[in-house]
Protein backbone atom coordinates (compact mmCIF):
# COMPACT_ATOMS: atom_id res chain seq x y z
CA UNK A 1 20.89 -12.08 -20.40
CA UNK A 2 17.78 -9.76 -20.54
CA UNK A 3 16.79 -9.55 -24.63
CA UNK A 4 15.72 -6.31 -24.40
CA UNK A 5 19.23 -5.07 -23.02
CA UNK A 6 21.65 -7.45 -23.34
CA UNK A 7 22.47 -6.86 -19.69
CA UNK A 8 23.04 -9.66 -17.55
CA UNK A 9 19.77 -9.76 -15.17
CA UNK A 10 19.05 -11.96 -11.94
CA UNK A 11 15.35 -13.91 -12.62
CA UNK A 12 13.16 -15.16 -10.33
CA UNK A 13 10.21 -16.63 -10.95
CA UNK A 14 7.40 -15.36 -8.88
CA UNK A 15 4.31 -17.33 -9.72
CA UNK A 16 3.74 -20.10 -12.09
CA UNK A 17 0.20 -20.74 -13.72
CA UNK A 18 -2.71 -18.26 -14.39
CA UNK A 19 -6.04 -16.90 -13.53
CA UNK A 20 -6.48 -16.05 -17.61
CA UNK A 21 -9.49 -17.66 -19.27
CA UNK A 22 -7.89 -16.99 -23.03
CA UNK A 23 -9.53 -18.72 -25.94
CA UNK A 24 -6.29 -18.73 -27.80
CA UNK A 25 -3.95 -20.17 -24.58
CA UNK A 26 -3.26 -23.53 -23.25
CA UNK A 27 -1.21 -22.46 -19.57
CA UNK A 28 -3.96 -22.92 -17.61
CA UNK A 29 -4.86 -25.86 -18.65
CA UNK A 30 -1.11 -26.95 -18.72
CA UNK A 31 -0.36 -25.32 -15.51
CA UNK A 32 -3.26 -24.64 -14.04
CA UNK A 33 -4.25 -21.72 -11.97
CA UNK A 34 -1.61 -19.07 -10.43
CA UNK A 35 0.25 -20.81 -7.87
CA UNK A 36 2.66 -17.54 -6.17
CA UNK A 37 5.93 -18.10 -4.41
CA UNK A 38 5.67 -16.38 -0.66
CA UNK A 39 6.98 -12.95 -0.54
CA UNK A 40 9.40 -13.63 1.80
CA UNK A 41 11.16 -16.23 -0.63
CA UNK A 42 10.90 -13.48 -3.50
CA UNK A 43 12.49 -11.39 -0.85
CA UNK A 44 15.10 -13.75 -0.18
CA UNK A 45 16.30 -14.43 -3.83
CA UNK A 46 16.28 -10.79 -4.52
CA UNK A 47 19.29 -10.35 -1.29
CA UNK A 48 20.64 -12.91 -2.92
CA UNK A 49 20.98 -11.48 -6.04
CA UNK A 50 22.11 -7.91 -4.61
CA UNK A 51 24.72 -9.88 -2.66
CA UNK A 52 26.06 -11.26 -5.89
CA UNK A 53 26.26 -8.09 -7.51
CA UNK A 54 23.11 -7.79 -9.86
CA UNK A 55 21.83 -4.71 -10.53
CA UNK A 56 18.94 -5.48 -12.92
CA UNK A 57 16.09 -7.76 -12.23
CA UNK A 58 13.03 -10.06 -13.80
CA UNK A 59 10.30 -10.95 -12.05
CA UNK A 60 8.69 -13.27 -14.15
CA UNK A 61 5.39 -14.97 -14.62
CA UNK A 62 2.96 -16.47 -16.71
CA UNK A 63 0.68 -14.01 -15.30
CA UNK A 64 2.80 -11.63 -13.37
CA UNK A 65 0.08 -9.15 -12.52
CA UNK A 66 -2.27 -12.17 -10.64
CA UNK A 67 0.70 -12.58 -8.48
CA UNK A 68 -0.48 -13.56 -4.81
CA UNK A 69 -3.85 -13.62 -5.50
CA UNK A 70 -3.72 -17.20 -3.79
CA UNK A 71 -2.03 -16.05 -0.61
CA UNK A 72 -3.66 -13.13 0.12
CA UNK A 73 -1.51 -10.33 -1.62
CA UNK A 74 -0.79 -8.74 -4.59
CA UNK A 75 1.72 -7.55 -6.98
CA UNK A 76 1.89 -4.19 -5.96
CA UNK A 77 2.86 -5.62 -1.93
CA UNK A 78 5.89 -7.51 -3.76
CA UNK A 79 6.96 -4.86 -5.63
CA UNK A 80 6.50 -2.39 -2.23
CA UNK A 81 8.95 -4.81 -0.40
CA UNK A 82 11.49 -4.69 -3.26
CA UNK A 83 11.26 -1.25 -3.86
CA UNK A 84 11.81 0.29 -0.27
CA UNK A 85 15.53 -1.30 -0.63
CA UNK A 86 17.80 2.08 -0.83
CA UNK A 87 20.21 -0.36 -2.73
CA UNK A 88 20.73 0.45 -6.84
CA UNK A 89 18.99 -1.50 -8.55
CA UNK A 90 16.41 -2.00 -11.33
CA UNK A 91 13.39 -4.18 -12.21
CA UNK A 92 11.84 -6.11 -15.55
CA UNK A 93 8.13 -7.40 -14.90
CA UNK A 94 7.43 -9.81 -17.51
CA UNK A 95 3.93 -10.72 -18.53
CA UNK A 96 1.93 -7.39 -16.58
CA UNK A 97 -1.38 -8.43 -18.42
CA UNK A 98 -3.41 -5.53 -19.48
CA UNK A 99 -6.45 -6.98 -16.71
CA UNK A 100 -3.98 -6.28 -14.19
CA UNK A 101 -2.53 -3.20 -15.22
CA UNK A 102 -5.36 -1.48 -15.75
CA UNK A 103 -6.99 -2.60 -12.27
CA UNK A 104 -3.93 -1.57 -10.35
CA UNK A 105 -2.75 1.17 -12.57
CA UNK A 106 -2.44 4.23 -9.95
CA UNK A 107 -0.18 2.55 -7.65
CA UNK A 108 1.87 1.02 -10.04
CA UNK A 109 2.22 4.01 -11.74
CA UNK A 110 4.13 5.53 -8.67
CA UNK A 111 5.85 2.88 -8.35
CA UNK A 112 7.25 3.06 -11.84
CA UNK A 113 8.10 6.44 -11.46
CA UNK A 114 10.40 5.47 -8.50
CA UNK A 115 13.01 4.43 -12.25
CA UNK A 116 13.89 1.69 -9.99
CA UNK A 117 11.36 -0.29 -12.50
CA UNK A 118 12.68 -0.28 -15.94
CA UNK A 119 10.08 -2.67 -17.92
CA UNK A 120 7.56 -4.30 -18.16
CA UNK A 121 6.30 -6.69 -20.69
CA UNK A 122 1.96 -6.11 -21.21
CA UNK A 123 0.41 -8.18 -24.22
CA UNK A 124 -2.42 -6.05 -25.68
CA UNK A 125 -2.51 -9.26 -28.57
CA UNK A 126 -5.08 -7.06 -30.15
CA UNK A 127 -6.26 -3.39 -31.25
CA UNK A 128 -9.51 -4.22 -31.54
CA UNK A 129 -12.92 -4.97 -28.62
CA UNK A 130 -14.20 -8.05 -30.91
CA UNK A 131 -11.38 -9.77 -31.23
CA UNK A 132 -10.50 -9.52 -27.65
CA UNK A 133 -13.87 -10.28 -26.50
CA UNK A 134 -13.40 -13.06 -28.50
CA UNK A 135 -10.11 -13.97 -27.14
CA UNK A 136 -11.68 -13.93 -23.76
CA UNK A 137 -9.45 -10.90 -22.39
CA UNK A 138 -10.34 -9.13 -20.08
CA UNK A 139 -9.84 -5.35 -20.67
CA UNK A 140 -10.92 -3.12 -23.97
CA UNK A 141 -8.61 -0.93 -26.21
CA UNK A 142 -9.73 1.82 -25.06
CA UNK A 143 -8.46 1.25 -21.11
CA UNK A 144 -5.57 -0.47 -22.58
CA UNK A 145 -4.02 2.70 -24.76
CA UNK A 146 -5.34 4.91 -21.75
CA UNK A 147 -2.98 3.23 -19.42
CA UNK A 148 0.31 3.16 -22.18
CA UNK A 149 -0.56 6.81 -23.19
CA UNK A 150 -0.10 7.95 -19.83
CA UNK A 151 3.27 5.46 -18.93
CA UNK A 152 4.68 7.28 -22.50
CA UNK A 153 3.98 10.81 -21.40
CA UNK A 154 4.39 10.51 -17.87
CA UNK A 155 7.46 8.37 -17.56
CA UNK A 156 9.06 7.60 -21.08
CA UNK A 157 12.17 6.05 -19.42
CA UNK A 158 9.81 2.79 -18.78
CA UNK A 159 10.43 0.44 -21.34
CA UNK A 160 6.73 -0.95 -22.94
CA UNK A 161 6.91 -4.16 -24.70
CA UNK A 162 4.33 -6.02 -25.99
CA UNK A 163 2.70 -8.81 -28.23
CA UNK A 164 0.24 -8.70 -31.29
CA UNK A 165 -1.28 -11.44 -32.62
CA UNK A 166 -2.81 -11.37 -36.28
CA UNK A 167 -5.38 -13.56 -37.97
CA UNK A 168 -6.76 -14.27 -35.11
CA UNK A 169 -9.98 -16.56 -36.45
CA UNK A 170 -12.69 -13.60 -38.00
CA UNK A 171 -10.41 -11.41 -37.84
CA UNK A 172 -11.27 -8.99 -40.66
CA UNK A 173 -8.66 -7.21 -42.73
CA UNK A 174 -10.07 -3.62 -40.66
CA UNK A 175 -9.94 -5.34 -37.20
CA UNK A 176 -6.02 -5.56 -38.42
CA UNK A 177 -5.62 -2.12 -39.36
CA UNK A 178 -6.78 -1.60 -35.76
CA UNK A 179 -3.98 -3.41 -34.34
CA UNK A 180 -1.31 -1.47 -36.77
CA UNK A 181 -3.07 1.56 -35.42
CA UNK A 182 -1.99 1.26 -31.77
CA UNK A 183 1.72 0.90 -33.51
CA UNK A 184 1.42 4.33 -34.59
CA UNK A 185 -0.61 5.21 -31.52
CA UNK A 186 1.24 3.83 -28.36
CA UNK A 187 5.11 4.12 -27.95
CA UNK A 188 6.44 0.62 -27.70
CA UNK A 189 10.16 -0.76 -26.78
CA UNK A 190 10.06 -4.02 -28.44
CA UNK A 191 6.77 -5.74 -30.22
């Protein structure tokens, strides 16, 4: 079952691994680096899961937005494969990290507003540029809330969740505030 909806959802795993350099994370060094399943196999279990009925689906990776970046692809070629199915059907991405959503952002964003994608799952982790220099991520605030302002206005039916971690080491008591600020700021489904 998919938390967020308590709908029964077919998974498949697209990738394992990551291309993250996090301070805070241990999956690459547990994992290593992004290792993708070949798009025809994603294609395959997703007939597979139409032919048993499904209707809503997860793509999920550690790092679902460096999908294919080891075979010569991307996420947004998956998704284009999955997408020009005239079947009903919807899609979860879990684990879009900001990097990747902000680098590919105008062609996702059409692709979201095809409402065949119903979620996705982008970890901000904080609301503040020190802390996520310091956490070694790769995007700032300010492209971050750019990108979720515009998926709230322009497409509110996409569910945004996301993760926020506090006292992360330095972390000042302000720095915090900044994180509760992007609460108020950004429209999230689940944090």
């Amino acid at each position: 079952l998919h938390s967020n909806c308590n709908i029964k959802a077919f998974y498949i795993k697209i990738a394992v691994g990551c291309l993250g350099e996090c301070s805070y994370c241990t999956v690459k060094n547990a994992i290593g680096s992004i290792r993708s399943k070949p798009i025809e196999k994603i294609i395959s279990e997703f007939n597979n899961g139409l032919q048993q009925g499904y209707k809503d689906f997860i793509l999920s990776a550690n790092d679902a937005g460096a999908y294919g970046k080891d075979i010569g692809i991307n996420l947004t070629t998956a998704l284009g494969c999955l997408l020009e199915k005239g079947e009903d059907f919807k899609i979860s991405i879990r684990c879009l990290n900001p990097k990747w959503l902000i680098e590919m952002f105008p062609l996702l964003k059409k692709m979201f507003k095809s409402n065949k994608i119903f979620s996705i799952y982008c970890p901000v982790q904080s609301g503040n540029n020190r802390i996520l220099k310091l956490m070694n991520r790769d995007h700032t605030i300010e492209e971050y809330k750019n990108c979720i302002r515009e998926l709230n206005k322009e497409i509110p039916s996409l569910a945004v969740d996301t993760d926020i971690m506090v006292g992360f080491p330095s972390e000042t008591e302000e720095e915090f505030r900044d994180s509760l600020k992007i609460l108020d700021e950004l429209e999230f489904t689940h944090v």
